[in-house]
Protein backbone atom coordinates (compact mmCIF):
# COMPACT_ATOMS: atom_id res chain seq x y z
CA UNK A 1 0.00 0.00 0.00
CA UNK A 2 1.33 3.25 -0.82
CA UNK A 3 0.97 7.07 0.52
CA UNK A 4 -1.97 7.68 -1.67
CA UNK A 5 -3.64 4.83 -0.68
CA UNK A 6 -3.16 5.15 2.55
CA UNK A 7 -3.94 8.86 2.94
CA UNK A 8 -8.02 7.64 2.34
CA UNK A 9 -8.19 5.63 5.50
CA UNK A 10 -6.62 8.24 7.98
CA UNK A 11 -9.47 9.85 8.80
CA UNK A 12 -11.51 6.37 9.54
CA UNK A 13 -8.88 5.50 11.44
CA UNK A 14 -8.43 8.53 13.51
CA UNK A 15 -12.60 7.95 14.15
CA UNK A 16 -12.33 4.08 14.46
CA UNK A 17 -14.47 3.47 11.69
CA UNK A 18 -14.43 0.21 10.52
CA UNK A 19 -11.65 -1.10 8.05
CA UNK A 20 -11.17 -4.95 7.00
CA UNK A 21 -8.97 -6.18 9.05
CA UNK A 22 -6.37 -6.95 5.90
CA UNK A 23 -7.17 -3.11 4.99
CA UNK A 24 -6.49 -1.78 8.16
CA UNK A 25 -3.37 -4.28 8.65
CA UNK A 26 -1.39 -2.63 5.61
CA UNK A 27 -2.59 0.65 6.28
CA UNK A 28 -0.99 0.46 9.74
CA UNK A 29 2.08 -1.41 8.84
CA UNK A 30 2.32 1.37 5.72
CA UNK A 31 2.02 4.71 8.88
CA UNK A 32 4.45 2.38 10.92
CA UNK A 33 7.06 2.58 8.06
CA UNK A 34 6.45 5.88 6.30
CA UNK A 35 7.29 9.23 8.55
CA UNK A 36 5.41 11.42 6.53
CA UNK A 37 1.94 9.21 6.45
CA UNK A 38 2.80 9.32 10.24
CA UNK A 39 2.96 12.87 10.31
CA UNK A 40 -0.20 13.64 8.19
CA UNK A 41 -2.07 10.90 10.88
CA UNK A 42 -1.04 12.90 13.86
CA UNK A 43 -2.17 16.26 12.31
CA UNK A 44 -5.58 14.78 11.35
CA UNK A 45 -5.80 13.56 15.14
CA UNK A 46 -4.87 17.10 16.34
CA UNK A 47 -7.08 18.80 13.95
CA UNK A 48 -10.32 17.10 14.70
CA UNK A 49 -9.21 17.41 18.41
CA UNK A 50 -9.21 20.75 18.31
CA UNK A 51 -12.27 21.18 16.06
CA UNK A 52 -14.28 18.98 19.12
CA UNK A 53 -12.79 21.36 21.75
CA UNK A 54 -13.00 24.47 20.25
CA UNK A 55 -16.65 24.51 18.39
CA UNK A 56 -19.62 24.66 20.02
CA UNK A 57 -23.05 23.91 19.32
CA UNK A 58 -25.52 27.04 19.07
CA UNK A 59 -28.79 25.80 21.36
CA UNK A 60 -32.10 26.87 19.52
CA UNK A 61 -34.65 27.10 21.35
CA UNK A 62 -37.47 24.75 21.32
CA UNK A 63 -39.98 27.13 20.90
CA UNK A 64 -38.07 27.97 17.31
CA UNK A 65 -38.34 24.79 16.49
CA UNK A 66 -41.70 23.74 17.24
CA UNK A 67 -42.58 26.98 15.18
CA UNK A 68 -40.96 25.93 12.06
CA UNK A 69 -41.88 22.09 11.91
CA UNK A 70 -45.44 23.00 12.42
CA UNK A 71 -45.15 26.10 9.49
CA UNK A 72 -43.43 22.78 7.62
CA UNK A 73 -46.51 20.91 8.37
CA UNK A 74 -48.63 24.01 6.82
CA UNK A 75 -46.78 23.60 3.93
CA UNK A 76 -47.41 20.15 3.21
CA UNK A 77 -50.93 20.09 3.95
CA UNK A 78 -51.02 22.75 1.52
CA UNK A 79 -52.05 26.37 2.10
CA UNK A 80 -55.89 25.74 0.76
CA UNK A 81 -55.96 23.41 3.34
CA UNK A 82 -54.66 25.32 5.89
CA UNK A 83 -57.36 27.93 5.97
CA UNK A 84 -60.25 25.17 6.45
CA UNK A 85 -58.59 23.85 9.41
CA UNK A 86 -60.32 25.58 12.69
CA UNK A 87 -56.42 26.29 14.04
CA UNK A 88 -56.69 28.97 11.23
CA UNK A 89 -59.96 30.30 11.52
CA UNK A 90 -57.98 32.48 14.39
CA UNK A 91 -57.65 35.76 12.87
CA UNK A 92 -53.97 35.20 11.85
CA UNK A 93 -53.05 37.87 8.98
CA UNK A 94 -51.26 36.82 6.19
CA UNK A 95 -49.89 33.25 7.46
CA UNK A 96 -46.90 33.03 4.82
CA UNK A 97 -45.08 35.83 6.77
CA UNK A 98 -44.96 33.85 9.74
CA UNK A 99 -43.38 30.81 8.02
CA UNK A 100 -41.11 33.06 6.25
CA UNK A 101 -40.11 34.80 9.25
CA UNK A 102 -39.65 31.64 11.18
CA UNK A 103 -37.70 30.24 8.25
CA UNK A 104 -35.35 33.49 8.04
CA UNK A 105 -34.68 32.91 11.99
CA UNK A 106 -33.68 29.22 11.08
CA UNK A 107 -31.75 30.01 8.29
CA UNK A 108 -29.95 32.56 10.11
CA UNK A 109 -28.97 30.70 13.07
CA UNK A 110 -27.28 27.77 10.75
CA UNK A 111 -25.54 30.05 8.88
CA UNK A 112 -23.98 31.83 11.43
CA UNK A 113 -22.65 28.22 13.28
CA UNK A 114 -21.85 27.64 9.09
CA UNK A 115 -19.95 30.82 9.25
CA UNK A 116 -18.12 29.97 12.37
CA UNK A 117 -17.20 26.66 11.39
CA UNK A 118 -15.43 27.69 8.10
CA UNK A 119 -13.81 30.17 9.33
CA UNK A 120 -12.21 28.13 12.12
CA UNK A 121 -12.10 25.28 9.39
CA UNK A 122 -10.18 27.69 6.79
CA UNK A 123 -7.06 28.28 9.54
CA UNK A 124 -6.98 24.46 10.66
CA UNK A 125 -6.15 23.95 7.08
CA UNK A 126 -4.00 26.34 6.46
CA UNK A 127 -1.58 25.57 9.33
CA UNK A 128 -2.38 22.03 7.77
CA UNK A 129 -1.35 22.81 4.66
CA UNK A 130 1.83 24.72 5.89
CA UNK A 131 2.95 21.43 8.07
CA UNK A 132 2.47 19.20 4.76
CA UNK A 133 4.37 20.84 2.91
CA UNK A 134 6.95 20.65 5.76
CA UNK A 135 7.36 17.19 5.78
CA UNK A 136 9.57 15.95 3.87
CA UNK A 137 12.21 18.69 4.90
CA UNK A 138 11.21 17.71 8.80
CA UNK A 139 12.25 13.76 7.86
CA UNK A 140 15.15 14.88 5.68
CA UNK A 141 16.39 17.15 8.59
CA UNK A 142 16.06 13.88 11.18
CA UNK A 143 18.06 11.68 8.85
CA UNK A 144 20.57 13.91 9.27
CA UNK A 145 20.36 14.64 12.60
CA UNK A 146 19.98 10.54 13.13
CA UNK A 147 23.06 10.16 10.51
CA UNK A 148 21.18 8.08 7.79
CA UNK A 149 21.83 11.19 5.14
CA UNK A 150 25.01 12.20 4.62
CA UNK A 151 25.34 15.89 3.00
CA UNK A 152 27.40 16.49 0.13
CA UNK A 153 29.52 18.56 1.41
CA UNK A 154 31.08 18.31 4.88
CA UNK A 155 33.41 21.33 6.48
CA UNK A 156 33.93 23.68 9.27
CA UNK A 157 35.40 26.15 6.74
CA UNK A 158 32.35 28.46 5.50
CA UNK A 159 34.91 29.75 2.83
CA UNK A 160 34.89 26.08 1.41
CA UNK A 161 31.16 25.59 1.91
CA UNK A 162 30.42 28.96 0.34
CA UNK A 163 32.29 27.57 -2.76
CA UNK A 164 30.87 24.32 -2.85
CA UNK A 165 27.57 25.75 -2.59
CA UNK A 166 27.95 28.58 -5.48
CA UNK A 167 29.65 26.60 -8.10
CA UNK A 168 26.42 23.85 -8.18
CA UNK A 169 23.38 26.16 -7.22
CA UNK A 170 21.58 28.34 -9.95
CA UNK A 171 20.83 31.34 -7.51
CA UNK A 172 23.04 32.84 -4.56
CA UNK A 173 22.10 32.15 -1.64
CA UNK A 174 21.72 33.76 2.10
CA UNK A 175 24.42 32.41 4.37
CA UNK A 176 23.46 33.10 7.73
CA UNK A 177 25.88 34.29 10.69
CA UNK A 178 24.26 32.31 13.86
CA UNK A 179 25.47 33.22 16.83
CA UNK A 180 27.60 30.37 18.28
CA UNK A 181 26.57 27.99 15.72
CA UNK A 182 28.81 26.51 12.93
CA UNK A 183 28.35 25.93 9.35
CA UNK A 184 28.98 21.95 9.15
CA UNK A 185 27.77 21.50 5.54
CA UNK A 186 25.53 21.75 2.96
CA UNK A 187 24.13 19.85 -0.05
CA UNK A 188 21.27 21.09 -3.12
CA UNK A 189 18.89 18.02 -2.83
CA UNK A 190 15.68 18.66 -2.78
CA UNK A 191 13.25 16.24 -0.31
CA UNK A 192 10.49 16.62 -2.22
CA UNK A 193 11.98 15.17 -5.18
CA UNK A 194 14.55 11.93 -5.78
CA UNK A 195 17.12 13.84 -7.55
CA UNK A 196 18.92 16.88 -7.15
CA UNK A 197 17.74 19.98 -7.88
CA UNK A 198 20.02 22.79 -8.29
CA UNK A 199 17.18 25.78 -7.54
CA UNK A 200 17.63 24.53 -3.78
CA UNK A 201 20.30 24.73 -0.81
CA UNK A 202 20.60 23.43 2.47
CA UNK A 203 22.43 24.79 5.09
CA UNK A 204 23.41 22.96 7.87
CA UNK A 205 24.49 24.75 11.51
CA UNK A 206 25.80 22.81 14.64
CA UNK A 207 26.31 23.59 18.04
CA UNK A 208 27.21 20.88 20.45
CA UNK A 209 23.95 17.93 19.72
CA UNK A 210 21.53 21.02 18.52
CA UNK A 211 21.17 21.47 14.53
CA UNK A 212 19.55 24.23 12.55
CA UNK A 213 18.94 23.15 8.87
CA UNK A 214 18.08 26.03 6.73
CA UNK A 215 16.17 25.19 3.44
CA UNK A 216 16.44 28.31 0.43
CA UNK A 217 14.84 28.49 -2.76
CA UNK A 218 13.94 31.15 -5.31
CA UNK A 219 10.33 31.91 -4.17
CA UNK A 220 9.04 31.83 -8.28
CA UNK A 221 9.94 28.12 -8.25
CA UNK A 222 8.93 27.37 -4.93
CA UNK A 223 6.36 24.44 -4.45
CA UNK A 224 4.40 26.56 -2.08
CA UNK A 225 0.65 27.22 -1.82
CA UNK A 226 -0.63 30.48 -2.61
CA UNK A 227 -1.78 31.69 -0.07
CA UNK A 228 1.25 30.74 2.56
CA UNK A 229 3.32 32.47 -0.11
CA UNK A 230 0.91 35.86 0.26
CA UNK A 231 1.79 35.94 4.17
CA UNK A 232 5.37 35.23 3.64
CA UNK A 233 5.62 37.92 1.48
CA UNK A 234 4.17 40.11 4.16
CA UNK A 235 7.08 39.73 6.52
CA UNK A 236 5.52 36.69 8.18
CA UNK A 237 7.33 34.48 10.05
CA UNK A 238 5.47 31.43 10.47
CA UNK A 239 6.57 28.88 13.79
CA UNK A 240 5.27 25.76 14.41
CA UNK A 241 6.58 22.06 15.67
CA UNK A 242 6.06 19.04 14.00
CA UNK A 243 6.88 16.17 16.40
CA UNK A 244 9.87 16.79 18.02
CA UNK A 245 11.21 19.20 15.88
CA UNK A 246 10.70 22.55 15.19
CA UNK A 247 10.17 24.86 12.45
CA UNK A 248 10.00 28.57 10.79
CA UNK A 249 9.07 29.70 7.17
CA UNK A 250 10.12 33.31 5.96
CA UNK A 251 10.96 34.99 3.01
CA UNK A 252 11.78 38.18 0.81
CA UNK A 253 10.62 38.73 -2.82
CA UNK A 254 13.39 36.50 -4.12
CA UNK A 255 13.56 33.38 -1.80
CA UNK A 256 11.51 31.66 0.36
CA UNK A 257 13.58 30.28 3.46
CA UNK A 258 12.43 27.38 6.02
CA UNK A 259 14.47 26.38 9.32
CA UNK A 260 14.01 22.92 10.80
CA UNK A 261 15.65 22.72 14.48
CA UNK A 262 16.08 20.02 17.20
CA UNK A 263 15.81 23.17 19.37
CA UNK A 264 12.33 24.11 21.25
CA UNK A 265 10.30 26.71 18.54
CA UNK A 266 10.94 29.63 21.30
CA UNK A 267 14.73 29.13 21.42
CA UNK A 268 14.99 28.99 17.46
CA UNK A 269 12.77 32.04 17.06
CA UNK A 270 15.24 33.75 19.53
CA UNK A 271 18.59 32.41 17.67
CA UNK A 272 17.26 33.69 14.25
CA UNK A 273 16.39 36.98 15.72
CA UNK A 274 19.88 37.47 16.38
CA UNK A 275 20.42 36.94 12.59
CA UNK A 276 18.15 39.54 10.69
């Protein structure tokens, strides 16, 4: 089973729905294997926590709703109907205002939980999206950090890195002075793709068992949604964690930057600060 595959059966298994058990079985083994499947599985858990703890059901009243199931009922019956029944022969002007004004009242009230909801909804998935995308840096970044990726270049001298960097990469990049980190190498893969690409660096910073990798690309070729790219462009700095690591996204008209860090997201966003 693959990551496509498996992506369809997160959400029934984040709500114990019920799978086959061969289904569930590969799907399982598949999130046990894969770190990014993994990582999309905790951030569906997370999201529809927070959805459940964070939206609330709007009460209507009962009188509201006795109102409009019996204007319903009207309806049905048919308004010819209606007026030969002795519940109308009450002096009750112009009946189809009162079914339209209950109806207003009910449409009202769903749309503004509707309104609520997608609002809340449209933030969940951007920080979604933003933590997707992500990914694959996050688990390129901890197969470094775990030495199962070796970068293609290796040095202490930032002279020789610079070098390295420049003669293979189609854009200059931003080499950053972090305070009492050191520049330990580099490379110009790209994790979202199997081969190199030369429109992307990484940057790799050490100090003692912490790492900083920083990620740069030219921000026209960046595979970046829209609208993260309209807040970067802003002067955003976006922080957030994935797992145990932690992460930033910046940018200026020309690149679009990312740090992944083994250090806590408030001690990187005070190390970079030092940098700008």
């Amino acid at each position: 089973m693959d990551c496509r595959q498996t992506r369809e059966f997160l959400s029934a298994l984040v709500d114990n729905e019920e799978i086959d058990s061969q289904t569930k079985q590969k799907v399982e083994e598949h999130i046990w294997r894969c770190a990014t499947c993994r990582t999309e599985l905790e951030l569906e858990k997370k999201t529809k926590e927070t959805i459940k703890a964070k939206v609330k059901i709007i009460p209507v009243p009962n009188e509201l709703i006795t109102s409009v199931l019996n204007q319903l009922k009207i309806l049905q019956n048919g308004y010819a109907q209606s007026l030969e029944s002795p519940r109308e022969l009450n002096p009750t002007p112009k009946p189809w205002l009162e079914i339209a004004f209950s109806l207003g009242i009910a449409i009202v009230t769903l749309s503004l939980a509707f309104l609520f909801v997608s609002v809340y909804g449209k933030k969940m998935t951007q920080r979604e999206l933003i933590r997707k995308e992500v990914s694959a840096l996050v688990n390129h970044f901890d197969s470094i950090a775990q030495g199962f990726a070796k970068p293609e270049v290796l040095s202490t001298d930032p002279a020789y890195v610079k070098n390295a960097i420049l003669s293979k990469a189609s854009f200059t990049p931003v080499f950053l002075n972090i305070p009492e980190f050191e520049i330990v190498g580099a490379s110009i893969k790209d994790p979202h793709l199997r081969s190199g690409n030369p429109r992307c660096v990484n940057l790799i910073y050490r100090k003692g068992e912490r790492l900083i990798l920083i990620h740069q690309a030219p921000m026209s070729s960046a595979p970046m949604h829209d609208e993260i790219k309209k807040r970067i462009l802003k002067g955003e700095w976006i922080y957030d964690t994935i797992t145990d690591d932690s992460f930033v996204i910046w940018g200026t008209n020309e690149l679009v930057c990312c740090a992944i860090s083994n250090l806590p997201k408030e001690e990187l966003e005070q190390v970079l600060k030092q940098t700008k």
